[in-house]
C-alpha atoms as a PDB file:
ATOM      1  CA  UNK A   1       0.000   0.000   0.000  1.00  0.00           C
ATOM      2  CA  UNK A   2       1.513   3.297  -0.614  1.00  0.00           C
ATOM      3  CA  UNK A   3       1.461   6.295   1.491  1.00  0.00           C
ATOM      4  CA  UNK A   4      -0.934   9.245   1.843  1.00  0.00           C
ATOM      5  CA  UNK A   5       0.653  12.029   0.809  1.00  0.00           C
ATOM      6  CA  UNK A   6      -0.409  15.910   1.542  1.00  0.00           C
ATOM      7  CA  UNK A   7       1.416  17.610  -1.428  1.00  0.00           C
ATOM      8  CA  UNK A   8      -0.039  17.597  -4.377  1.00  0.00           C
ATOM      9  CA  UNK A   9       1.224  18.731  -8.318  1.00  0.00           C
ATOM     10  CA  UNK A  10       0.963  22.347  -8.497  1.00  0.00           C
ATOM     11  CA  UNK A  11       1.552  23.276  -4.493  1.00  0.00           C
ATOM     12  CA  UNK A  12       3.671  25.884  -3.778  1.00  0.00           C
ATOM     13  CA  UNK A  13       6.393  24.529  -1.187  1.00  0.00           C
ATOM     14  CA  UNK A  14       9.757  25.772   1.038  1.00  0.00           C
ATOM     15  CA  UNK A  15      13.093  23.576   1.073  1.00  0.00           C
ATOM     16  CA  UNK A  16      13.319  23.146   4.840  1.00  0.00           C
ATOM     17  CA  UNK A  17      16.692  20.752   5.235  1.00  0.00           C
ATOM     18  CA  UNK A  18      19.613  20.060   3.046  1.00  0.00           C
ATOM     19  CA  UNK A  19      22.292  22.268   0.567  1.00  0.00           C
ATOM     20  CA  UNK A  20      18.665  24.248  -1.408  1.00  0.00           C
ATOM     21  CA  UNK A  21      17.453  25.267   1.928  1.00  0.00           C
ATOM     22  CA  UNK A  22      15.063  28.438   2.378  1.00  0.00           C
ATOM     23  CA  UNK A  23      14.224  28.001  -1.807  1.00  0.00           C
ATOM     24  CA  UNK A  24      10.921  27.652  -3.017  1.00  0.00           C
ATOM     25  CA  UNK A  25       8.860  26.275  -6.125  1.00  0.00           C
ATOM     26  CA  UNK A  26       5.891  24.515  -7.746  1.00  0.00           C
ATOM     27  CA  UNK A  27       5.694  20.918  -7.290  1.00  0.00           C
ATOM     28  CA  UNK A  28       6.156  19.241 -10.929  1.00  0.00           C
ATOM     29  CA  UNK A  29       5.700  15.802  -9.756  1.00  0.00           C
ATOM     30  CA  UNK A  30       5.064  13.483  -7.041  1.00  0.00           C
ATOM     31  CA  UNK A  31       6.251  10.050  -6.682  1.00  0.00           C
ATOM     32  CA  UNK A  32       4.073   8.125  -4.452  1.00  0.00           C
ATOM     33  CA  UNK A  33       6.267   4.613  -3.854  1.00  0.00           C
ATOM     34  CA  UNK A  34       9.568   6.309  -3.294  1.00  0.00           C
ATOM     35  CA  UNK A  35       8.306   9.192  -1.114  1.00  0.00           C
ATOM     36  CA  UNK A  36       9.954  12.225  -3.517  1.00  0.00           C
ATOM     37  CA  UNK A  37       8.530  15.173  -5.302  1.00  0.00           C
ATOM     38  CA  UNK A  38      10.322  17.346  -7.819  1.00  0.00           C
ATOM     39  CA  UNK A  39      10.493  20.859  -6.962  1.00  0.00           C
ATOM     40  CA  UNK A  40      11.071  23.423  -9.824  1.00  0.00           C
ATOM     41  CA  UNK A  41      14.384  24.932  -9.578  1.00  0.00           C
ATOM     42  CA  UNK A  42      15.535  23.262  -6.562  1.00  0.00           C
ATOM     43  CA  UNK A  43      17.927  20.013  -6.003  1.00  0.00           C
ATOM     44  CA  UNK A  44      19.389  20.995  -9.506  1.00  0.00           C
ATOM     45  CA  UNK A  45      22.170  18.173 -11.259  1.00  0.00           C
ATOM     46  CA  UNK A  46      24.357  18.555 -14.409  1.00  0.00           C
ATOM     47  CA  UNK A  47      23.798  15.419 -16.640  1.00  0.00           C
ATOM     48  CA  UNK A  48      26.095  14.665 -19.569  1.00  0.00           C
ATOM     49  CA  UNK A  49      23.386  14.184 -22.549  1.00  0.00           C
ATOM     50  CA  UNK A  50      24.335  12.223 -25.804  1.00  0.00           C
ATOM     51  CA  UNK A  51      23.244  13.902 -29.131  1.00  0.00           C
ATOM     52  CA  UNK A  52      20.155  12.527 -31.098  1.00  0.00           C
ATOM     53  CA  UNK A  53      18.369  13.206 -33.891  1.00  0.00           C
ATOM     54  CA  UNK A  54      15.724  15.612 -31.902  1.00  0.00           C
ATOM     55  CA  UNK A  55      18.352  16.921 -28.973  1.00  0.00           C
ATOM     56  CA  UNK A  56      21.092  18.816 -28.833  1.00  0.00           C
ATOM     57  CA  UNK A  57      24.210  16.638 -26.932  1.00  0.00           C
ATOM     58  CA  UNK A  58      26.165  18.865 -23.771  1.00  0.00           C
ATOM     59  CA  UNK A  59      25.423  19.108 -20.328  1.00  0.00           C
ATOM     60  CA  UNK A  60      22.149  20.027 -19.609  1.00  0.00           C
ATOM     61  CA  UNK A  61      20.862  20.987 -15.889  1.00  0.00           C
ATOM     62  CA  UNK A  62      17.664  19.509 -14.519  1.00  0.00           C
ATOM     63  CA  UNK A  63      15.860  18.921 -11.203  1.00  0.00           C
ATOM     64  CA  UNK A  64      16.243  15.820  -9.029  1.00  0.00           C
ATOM     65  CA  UNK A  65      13.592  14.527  -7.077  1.00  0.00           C
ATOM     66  CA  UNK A  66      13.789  15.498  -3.066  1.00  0.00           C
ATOM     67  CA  UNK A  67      12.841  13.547  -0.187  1.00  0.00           C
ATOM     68  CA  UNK A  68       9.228  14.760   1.133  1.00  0.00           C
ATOM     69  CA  UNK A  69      10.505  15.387   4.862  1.00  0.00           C
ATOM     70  CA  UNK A  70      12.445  17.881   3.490  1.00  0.00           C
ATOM     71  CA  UNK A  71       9.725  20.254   2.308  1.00  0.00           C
ATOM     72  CA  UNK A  72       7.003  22.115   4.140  1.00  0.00           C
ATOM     73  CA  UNK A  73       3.851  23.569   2.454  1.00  0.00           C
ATOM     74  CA  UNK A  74       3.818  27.748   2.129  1.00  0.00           C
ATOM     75  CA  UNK A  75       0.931  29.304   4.067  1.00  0.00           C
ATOM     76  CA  UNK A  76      -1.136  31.166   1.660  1.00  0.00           C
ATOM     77  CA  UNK A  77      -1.680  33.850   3.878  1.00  0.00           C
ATOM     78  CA  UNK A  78       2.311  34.867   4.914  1.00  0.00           C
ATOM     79  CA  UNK A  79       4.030  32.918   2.893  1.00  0.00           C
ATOM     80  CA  UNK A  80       5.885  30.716   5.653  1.00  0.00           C
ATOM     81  CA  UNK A  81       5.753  26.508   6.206  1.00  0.00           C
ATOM     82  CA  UNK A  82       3.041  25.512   7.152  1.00  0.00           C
ATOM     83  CA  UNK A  83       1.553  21.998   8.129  1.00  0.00           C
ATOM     84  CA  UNK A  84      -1.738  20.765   6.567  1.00  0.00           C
ATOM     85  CA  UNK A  85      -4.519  19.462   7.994  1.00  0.00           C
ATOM     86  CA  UNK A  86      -8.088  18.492   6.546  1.00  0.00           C
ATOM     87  CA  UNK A  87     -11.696  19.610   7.278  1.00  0.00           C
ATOM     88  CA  UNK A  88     -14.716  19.266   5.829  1.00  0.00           C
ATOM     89  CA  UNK A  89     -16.396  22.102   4.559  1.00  0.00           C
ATOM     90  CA  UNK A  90     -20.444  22.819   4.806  1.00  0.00           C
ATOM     91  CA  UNK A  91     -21.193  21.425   1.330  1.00  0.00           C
ATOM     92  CA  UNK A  92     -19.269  18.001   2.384  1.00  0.00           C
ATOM     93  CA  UNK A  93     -16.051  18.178   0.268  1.00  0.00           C
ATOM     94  CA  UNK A  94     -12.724  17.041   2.098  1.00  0.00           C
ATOM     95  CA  UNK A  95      -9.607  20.368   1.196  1.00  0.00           C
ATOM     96  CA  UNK A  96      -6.614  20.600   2.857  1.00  0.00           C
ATOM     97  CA  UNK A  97      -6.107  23.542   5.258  1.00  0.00           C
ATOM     98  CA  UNK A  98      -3.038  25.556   6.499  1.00  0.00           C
ATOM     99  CA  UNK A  99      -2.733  24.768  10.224  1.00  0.00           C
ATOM    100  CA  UNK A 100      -1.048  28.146  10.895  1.00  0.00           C
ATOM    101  CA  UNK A 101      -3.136  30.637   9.602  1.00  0.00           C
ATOM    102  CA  UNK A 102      -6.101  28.265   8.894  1.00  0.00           C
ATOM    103  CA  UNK A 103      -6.358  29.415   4.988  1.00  0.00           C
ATOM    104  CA  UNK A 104      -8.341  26.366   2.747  1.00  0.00           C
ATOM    105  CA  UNK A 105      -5.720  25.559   0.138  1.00  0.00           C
ATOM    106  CA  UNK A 106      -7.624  23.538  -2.380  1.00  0.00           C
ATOM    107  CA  UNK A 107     -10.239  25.457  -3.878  1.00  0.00           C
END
């Protein structure tokens, strides 16, 4: 079974550990069995890339994927981590919810 996560494509998150700390970005992508995300513009390598017929060869800079302990969600509200929680709102759908400032994050 693989794990519940809280971060979602598209969030909006902080680096809180390691050499990126204090940067932020979008999610890109989440991978649920190995517990990583990629951030955009964080955890950046240099890969040597062969030419083909459709890509230039060199050395080409992309994101790596980071460990999800080592990201916090940005409050909506002032912009700082934040941990998320879930409520249920009157009309019965289940959003996740800043705990610090209390701000509904899916909308």
């Amino acid at each position: 079974m693989q794990p519940k996560l809280k971060i979602k494509k598209g969030d909006r998150v902080i680096v809180v550990t390691g050499k990126d700390k204090g940067k932020t970005g979008n999610v890109i992508k989440v991978m649920l069995g190995e517990n990583r995300v990629l951030v955009q513009g964080v955890n950046m390598i240099k890969r040597h890339q062969r030419q083909t017929q459709t890509e230039q060869g060199g050395i080409i800079t992309k994101e790596a994927p980071i460990e999800v302990s080592n990201i916090a969600h940005l409050d909506p509200k002032d912009n700082k981590p934040t941990r998320i929680g879930y409520k249920i709102l009157a009309d019965g759908r289940k959003v996740r919810y800043a705990k610090k400032s209390g701000e509904v994050i899916d909308v």
